[in-house]
Protein backbone atom coordinates (compact mmCIF):
# COMPACT_ATOMS: atom_id res chain seq x y z
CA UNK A 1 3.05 5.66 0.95
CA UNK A 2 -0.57 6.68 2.11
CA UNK A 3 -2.17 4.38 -0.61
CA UNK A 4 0.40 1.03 1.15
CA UNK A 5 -1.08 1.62 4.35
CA UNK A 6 -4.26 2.01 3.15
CA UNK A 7 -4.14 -1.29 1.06
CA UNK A 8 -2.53 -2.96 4.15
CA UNK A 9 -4.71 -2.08 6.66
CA UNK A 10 -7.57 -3.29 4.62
CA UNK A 11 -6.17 -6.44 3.71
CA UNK A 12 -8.58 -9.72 4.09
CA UNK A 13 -7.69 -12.95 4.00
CA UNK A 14 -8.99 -15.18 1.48
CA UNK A 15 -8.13 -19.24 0.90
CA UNK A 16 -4.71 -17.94 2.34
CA UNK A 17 -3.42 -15.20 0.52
CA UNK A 18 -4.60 -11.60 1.73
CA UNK A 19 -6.01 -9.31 -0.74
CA UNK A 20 -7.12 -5.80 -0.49
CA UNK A 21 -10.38 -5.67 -1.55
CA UNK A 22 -11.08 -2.09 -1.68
CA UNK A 23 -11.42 -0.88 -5.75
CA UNK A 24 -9.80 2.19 -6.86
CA UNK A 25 -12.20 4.47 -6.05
CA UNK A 26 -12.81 4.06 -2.57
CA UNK A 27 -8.96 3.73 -2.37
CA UNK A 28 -8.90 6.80 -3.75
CA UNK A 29 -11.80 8.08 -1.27
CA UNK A 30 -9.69 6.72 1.53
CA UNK A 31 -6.26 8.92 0.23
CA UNK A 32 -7.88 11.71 -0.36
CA UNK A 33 -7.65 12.19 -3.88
CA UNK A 34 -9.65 10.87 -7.56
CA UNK A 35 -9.65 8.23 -9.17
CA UNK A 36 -7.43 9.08 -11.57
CA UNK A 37 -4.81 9.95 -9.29
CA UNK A 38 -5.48 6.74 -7.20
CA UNK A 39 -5.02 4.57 -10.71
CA UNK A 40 -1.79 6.40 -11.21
CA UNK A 41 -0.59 5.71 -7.96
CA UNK A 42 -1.21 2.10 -7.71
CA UNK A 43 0.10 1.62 -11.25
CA UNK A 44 3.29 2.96 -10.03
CA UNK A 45 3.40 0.41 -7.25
CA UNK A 46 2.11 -2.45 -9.20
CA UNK A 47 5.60 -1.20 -12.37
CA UNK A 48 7.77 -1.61 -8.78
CA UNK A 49 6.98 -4.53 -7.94
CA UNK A 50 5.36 -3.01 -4.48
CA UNK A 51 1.85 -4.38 -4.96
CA UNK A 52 0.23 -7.19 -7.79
CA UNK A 53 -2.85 -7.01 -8.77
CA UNK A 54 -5.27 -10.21 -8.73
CA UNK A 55 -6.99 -11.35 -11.89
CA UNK A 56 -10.64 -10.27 -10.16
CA UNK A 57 -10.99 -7.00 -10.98
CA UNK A 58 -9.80 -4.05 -8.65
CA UNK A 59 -8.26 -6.40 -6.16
CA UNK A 60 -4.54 -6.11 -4.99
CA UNK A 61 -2.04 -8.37 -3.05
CA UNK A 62 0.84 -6.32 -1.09
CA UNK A 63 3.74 -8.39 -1.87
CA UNK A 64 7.12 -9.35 0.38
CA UNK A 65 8.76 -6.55 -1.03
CA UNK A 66 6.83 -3.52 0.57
CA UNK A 67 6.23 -4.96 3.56
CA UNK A 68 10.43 -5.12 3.98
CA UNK A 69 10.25 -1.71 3.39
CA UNK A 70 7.45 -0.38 5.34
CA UNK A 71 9.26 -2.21 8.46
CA UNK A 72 12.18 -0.19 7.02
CA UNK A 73 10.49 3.15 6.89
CA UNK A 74 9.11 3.07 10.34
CA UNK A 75 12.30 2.04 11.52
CA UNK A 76 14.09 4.94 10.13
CA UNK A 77 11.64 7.27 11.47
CA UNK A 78 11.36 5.91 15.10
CA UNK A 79 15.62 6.37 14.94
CA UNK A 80 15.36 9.33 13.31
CA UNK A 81 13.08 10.83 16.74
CA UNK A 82 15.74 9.09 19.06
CA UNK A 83 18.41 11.70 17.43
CA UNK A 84 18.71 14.87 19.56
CA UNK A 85 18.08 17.69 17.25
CA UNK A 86 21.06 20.31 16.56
């Protein structure tokens, strides 16, 4: 999840389609973690459909799909805080 918001928040736009333009290692400075671990990670996303990547190298595109379900996850958690806890 850390490496979405990180790839959102740095998002640019660029002739209308916003890109991250961080490469893996300073997404992977920004986690904290290597780059191997960072490569891993943003495979995973890319093999879920979560994120593409753009044929200039080290540049990824957030797609529809993640966005839907980071509005999702912050919705859950700002219900989840409303519920009294037991």
């Amino acid at each position: 999840m850390k490496v979405l918001l990180i790839l959102k928040e740095h998002q640019v736009e660029i002739e209308g389609i916003s890109v991250c333009p961080l490469n893996q290692q300073e997404i992977a400075n920004q986690v904290p973690c290597g780059k191997l671990k960072a490569n891993q990670m943003i495979k995973e996303l890319i093999d879920g459909g979560y994120v593409e990547m753009m044929r200039i190298k080290g540049r990824y595109i957030i797609t529809t799909m993640i966005l839907f379900r980071l509005v999702l996850t912050l919705l859950l958690k700002c219900i989840r805080s409303m519920i009294p806890k037991v």
